[in-house]
PDB file of N, CA and C in Angstrom:
ATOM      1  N   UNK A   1       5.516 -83.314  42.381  1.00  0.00           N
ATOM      2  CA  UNK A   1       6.082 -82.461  43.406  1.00  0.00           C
ATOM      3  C   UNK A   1       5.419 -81.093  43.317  1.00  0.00           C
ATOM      4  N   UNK A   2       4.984 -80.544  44.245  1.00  0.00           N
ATOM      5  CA  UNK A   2       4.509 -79.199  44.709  1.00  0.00           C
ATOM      6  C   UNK A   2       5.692 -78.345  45.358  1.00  0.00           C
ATOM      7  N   UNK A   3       5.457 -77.062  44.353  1.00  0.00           N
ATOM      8  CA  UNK A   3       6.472 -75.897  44.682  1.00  0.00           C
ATOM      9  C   UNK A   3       5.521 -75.061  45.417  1.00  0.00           C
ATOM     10  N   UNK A   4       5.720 -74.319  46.361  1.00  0.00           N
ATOM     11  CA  UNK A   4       4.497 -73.355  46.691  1.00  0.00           C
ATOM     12  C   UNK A   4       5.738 -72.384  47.114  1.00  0.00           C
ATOM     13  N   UNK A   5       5.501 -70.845  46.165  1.00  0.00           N
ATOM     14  CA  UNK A   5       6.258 -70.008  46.234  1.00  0.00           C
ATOM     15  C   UNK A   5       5.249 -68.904  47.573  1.00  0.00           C
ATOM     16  N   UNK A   6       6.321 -68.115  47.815  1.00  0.00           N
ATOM     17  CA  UNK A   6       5.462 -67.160  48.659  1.00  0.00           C
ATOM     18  C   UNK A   6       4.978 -66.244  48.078  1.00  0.00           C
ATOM     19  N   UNK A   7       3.630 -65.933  48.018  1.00  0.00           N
ATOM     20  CA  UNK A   7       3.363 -64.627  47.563  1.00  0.00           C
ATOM     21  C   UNK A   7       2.556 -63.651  48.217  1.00  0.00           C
ATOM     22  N   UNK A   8       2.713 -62.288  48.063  1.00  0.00           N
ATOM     23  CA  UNK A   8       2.441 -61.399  49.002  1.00  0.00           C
ATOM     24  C   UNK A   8       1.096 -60.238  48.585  1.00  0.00           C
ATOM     25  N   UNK A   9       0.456 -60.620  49.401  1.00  0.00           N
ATOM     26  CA  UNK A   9      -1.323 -60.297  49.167  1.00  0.00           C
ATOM     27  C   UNK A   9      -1.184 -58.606  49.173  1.00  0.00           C
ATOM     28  N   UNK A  10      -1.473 -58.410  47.841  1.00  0.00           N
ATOM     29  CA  UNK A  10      -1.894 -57.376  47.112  1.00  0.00           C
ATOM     30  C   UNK A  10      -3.142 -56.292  47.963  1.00  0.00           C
ATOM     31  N   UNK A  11      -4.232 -57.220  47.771  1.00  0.00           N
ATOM     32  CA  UNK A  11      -5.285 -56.643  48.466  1.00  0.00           C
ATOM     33  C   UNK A  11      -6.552 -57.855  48.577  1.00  0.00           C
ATOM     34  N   UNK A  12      -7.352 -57.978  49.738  1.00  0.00           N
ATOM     35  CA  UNK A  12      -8.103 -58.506  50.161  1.00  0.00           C
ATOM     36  C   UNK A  12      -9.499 -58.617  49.301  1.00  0.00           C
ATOM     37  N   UNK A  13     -10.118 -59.204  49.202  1.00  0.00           N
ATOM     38  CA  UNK A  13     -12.045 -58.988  48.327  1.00  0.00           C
ATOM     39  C   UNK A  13     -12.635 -60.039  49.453  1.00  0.00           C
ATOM     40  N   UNK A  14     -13.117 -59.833  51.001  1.00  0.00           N
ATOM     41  CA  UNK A  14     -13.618 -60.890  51.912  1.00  0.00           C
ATOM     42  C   UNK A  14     -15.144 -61.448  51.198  1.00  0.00           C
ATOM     43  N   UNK A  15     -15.394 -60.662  50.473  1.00  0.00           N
ATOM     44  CA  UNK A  15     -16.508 -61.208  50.006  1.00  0.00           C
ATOM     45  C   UNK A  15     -16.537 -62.088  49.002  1.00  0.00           C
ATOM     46  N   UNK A  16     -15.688 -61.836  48.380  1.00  0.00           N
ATOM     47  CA  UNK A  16     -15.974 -63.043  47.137  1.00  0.00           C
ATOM     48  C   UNK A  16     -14.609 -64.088  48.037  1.00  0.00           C
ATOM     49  N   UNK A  17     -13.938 -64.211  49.559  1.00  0.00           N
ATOM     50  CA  UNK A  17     -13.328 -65.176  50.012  1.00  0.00           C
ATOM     51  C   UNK A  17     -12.215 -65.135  48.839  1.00  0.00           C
ATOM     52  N   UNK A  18     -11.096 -63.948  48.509  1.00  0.00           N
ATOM     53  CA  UNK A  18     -10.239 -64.117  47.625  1.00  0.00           C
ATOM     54  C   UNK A  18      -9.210 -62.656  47.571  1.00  0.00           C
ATOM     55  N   UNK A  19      -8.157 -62.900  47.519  1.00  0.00           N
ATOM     56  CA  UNK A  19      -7.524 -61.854  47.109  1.00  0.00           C
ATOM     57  C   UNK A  19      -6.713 -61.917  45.868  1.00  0.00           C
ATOM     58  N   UNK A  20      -5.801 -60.436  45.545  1.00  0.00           N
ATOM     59  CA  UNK A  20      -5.238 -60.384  44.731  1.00  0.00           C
ATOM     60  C   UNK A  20      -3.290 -60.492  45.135  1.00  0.00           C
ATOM     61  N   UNK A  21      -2.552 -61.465  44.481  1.00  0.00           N
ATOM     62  CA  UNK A  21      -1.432 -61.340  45.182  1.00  0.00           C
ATOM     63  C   UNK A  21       0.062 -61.300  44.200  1.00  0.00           C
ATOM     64  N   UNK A  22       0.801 -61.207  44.392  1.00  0.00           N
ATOM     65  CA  UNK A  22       1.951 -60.510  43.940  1.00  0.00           C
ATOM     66  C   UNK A  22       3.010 -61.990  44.107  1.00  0.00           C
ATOM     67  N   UNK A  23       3.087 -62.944  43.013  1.00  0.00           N
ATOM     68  CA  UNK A  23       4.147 -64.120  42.946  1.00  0.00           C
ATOM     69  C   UNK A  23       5.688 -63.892  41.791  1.00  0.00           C
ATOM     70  N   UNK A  24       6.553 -63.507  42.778  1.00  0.00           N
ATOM     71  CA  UNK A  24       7.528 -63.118  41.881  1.00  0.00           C
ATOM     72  C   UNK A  24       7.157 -61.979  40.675  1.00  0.00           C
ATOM     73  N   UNK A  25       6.708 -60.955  41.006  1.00  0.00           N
ATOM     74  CA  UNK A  25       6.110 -60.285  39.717  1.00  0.00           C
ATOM     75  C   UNK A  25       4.809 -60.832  38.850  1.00  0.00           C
ATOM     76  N   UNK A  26       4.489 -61.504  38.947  1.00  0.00           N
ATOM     77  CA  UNK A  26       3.004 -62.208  38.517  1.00  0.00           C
ATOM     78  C   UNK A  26       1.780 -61.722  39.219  1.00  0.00           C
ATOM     79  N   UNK A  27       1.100 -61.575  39.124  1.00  0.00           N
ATOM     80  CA  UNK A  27      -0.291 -60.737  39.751  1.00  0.00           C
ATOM     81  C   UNK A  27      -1.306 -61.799  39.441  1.00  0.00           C
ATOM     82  N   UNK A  28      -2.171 -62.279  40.483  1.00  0.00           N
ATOM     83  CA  UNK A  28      -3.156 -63.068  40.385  1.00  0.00           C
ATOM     84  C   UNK A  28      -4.374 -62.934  41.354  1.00  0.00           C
ATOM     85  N   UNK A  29      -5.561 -63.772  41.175  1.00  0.00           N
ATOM     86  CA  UNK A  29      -6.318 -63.527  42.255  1.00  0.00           C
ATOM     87  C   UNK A  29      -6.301 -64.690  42.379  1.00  0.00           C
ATOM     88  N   UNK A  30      -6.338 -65.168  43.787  1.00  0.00           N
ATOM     89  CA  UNK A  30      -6.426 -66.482  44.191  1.00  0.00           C
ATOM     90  C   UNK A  30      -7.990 -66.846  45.444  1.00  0.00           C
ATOM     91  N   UNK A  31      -7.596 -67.981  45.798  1.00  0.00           N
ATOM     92  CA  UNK A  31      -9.098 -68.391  46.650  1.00  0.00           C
ATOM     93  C   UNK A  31      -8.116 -68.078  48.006  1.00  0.00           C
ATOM     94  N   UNK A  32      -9.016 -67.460  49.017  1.00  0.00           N
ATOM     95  CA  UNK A  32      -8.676 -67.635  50.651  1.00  0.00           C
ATOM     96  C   UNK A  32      -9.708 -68.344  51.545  1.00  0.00           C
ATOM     97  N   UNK A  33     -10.529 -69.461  50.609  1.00  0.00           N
ATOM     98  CA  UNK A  33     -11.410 -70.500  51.567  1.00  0.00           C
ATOM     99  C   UNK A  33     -10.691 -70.911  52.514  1.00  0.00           C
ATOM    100  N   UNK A  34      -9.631 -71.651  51.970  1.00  0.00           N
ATOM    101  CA  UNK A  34      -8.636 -72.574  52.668  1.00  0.00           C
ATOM    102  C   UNK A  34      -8.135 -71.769  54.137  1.00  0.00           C
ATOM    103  N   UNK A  35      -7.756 -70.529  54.390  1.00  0.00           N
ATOM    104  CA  UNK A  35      -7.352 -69.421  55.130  1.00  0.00           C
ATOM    105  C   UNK A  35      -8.136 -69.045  56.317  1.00  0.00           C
ATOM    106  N   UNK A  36      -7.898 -69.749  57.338  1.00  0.00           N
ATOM    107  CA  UNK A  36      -9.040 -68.797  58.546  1.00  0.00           C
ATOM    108  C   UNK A  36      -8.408 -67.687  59.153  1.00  0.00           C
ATOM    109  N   UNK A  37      -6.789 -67.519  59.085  1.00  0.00           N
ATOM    110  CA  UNK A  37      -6.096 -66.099  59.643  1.00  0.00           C
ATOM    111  C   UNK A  37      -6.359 -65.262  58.882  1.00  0.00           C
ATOM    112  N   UNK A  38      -7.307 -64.009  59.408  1.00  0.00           N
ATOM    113  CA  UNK A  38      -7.365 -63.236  58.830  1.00  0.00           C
ATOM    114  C   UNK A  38      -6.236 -62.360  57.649  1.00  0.00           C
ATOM    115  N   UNK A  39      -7.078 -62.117  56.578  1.00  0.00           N
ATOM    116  CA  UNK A  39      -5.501 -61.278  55.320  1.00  0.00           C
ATOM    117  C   UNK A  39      -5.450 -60.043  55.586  1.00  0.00           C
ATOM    118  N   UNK A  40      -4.602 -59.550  55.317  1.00  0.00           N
ATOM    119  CA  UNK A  40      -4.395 -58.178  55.173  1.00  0.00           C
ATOM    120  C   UNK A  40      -2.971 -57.847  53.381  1.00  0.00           C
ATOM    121  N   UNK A  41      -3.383 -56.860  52.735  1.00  0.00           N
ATOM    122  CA  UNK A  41      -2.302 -56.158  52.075  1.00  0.00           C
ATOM    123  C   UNK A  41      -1.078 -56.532  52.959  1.00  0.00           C
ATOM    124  N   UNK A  42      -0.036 -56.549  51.882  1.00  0.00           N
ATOM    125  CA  UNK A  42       1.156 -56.960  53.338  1.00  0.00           C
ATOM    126  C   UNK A  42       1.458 -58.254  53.604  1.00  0.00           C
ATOM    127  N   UNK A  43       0.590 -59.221  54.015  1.00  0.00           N
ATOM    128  CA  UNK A  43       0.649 -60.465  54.378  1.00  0.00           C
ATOM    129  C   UNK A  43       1.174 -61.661  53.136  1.00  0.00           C
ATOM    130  N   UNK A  44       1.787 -62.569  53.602  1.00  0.00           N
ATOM    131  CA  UNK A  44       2.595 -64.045  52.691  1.00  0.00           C
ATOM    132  C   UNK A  44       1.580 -65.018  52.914  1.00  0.00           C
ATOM    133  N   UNK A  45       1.178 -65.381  51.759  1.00  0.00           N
ATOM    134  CA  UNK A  45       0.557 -66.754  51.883  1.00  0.00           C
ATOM    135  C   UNK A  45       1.153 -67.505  50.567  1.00  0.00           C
ATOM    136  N   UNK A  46       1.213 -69.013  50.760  1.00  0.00           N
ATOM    137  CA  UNK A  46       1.840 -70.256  50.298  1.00  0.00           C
ATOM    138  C   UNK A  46       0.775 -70.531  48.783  1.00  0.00           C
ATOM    139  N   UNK A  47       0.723 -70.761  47.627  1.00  0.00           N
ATOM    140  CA  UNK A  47      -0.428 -70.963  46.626  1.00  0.00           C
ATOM    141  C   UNK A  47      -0.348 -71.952  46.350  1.00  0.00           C
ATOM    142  N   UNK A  48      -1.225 -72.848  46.668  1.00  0.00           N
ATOM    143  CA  UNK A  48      -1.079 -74.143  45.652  1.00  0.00           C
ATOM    144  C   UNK A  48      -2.640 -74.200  44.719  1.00  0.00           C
ATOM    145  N   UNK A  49      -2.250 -74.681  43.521  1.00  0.00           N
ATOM    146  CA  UNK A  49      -3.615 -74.319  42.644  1.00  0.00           C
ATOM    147  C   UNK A  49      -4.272 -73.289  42.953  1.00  0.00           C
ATOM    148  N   UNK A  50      -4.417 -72.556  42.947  1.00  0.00           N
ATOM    149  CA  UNK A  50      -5.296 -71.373  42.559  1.00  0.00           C
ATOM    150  C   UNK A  50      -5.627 -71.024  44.291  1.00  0.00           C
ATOM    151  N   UNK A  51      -5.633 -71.828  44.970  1.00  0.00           N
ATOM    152  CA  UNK A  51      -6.070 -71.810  46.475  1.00  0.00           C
ATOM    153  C   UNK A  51      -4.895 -71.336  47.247  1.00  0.00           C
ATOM    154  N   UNK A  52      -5.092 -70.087  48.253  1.00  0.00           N
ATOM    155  CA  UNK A  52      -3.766 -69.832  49.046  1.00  0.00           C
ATOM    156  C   UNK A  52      -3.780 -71.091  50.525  1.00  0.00           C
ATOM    157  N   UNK A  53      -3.082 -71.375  50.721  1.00  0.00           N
ATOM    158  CA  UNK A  53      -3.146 -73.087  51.579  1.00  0.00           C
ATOM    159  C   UNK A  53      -2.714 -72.573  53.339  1.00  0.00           C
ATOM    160  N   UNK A  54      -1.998 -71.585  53.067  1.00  0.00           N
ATOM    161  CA  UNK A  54      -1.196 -70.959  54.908  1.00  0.00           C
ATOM    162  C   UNK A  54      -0.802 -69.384  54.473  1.00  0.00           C
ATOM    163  N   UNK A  55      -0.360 -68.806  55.799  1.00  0.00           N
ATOM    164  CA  UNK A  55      -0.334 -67.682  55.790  1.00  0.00           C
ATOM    165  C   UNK A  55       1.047 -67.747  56.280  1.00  0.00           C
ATOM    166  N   UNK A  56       1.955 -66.918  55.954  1.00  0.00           N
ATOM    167  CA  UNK A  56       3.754 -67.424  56.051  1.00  0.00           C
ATOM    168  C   UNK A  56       4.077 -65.945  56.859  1.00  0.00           C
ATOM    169  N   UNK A  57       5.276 -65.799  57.761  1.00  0.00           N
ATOM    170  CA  UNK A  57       5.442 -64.861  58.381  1.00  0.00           C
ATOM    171  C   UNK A  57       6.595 -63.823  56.897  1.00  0.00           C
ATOM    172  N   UNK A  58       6.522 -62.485  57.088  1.00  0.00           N
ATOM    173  CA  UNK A  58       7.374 -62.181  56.491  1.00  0.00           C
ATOM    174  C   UNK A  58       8.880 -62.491  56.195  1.00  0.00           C
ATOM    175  N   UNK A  59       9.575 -62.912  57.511  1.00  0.00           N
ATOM    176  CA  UNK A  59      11.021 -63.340  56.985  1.00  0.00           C
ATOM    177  C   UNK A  59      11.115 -65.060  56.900  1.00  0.00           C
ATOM    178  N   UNK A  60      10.192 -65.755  56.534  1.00  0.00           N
ATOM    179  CA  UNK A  60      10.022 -66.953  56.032  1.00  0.00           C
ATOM    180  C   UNK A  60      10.179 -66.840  54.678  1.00  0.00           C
ATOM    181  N   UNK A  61       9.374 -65.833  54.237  1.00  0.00           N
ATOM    182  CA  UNK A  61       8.947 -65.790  53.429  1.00  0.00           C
ATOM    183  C   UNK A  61      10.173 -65.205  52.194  1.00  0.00           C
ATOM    184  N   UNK A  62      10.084 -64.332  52.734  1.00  0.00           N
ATOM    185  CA  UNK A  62      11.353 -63.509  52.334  1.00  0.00           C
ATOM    186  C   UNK A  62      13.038 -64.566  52.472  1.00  0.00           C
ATOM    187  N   UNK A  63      13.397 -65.465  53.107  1.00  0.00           N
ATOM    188  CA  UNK A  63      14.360 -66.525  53.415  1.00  0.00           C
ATOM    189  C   UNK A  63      13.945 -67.476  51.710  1.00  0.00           C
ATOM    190  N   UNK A  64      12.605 -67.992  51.838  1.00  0.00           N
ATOM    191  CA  UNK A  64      12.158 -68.771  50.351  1.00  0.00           C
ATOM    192  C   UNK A  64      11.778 -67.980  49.359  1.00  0.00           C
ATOM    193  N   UNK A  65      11.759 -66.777  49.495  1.00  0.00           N
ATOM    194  CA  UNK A  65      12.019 -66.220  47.689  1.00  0.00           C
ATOM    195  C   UNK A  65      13.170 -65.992  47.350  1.00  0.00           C
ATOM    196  N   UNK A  66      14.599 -65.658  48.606  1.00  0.00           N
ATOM    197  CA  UNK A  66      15.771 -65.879  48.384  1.00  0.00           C
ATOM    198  C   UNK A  66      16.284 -67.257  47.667  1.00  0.00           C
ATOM    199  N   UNK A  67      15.860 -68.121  48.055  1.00  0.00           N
ATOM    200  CA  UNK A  67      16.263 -69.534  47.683  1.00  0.00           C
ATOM    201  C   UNK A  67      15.691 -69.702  46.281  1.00  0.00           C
ATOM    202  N   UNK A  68      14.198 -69.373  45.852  1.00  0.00           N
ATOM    203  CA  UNK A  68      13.777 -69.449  44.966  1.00  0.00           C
ATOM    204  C   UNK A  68      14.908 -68.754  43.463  1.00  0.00           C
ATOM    205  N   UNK A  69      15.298 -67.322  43.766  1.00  0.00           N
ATOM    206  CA  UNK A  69      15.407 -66.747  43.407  1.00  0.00           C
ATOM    207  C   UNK A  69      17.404 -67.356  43.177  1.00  0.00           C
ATOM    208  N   UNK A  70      17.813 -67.978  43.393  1.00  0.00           N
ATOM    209  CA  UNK A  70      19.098 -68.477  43.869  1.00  0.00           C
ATOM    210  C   UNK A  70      18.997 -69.537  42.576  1.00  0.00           C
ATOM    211  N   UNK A  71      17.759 -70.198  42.774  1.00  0.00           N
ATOM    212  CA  UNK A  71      17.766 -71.647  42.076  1.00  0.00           C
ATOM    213  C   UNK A  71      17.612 -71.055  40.698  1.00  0.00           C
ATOM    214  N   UNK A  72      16.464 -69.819  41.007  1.00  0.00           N
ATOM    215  CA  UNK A  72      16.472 -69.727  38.939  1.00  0.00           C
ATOM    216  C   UNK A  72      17.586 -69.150  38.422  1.00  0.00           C
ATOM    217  N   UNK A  73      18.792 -68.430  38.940  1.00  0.00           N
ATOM    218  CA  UNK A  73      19.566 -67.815  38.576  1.00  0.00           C
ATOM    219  C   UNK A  73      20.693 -69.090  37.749  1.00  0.00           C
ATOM    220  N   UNK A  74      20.504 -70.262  38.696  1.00  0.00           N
ATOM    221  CA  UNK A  74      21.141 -71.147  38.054  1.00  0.00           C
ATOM    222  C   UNK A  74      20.965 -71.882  37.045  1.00  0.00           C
ATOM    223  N   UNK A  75      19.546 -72.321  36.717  1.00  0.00           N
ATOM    224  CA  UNK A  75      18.870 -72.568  35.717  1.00  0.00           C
ATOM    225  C   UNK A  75      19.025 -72.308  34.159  1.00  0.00           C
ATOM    226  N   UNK A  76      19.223 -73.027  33.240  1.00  0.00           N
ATOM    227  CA  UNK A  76      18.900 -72.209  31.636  1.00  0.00           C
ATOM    228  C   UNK A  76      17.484 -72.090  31.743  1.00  0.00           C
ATOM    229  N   UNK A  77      17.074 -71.728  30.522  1.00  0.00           N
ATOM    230  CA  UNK A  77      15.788 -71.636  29.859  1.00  0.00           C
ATOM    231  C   UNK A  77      15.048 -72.295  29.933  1.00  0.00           C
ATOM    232  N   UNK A  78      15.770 -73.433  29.214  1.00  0.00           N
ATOM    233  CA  UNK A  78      14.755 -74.915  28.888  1.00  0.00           C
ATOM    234  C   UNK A  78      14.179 -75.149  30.410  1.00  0.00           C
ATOM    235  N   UNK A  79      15.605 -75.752  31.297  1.00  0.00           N
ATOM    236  CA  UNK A  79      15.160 -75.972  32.824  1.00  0.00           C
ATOM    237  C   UNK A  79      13.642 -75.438  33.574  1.00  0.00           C
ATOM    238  N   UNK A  80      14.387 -73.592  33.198  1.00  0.00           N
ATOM    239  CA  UNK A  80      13.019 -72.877  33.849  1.00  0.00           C
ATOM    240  C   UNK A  80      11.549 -73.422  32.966  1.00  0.00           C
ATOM    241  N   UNK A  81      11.654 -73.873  31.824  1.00  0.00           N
ATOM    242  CA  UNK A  81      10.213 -73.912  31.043  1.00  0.00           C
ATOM    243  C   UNK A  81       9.480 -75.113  31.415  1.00  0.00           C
ATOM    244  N   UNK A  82      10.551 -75.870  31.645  1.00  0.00           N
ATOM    245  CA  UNK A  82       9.898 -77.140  31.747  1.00  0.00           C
ATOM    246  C   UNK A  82       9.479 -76.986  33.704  1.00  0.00           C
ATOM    247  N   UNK A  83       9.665 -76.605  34.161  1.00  0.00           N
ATOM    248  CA  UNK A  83       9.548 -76.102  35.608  1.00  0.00           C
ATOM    249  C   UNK A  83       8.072 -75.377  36.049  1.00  0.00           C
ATOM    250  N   UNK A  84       7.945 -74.425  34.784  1.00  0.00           N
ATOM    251  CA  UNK A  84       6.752 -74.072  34.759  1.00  0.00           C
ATOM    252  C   UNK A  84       5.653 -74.752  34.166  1.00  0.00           C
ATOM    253  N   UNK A  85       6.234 -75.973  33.494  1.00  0.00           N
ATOM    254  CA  UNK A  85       4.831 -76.470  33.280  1.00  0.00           C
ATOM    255  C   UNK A  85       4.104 -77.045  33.658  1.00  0.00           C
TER     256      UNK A  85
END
């Protein structure tokens, strides 16, 4: 099963086709091959593996980090660890 959280693009690099983005507090750079709508700072896109896959409107986005954020609250530890792996 694939989780694809929303995360919210930091800042753009069009040249190396990649930005930097903001997942729940996590900071990463990911690939925007997959992406023909243009990015901007600001903008939600979906991550799966390392690749951002769609570009999500803000209150989509914002609706599934609520939910996200709902589910881990319920969670123990173990739950969340094994979740992340």
């Amino acid at each position: 099963m694939c989780l694809c959280i929303p995360s919210n693009v930091l800042e753009v690099y069009p040249d190396e086709c990649s930005a930097l983005v903001d997942t729940l507090g996590v900071q990463r750079q990911v690939s925007t091959h997959l992406i023909s709508a243009p990015l901007a700072a600001g903008d939600h896109v979906l991550i799966h593996v390392g690749f951002a896959i769609s570009k999500i409107d803000q209150q989509e986005a914002q609706q599934s980090l609520e939910t996200y954020r709902q589910l881990l609250a319920e969670m123990d530890e173990d739950d969340i660890k094994v979740l992340l792996q």
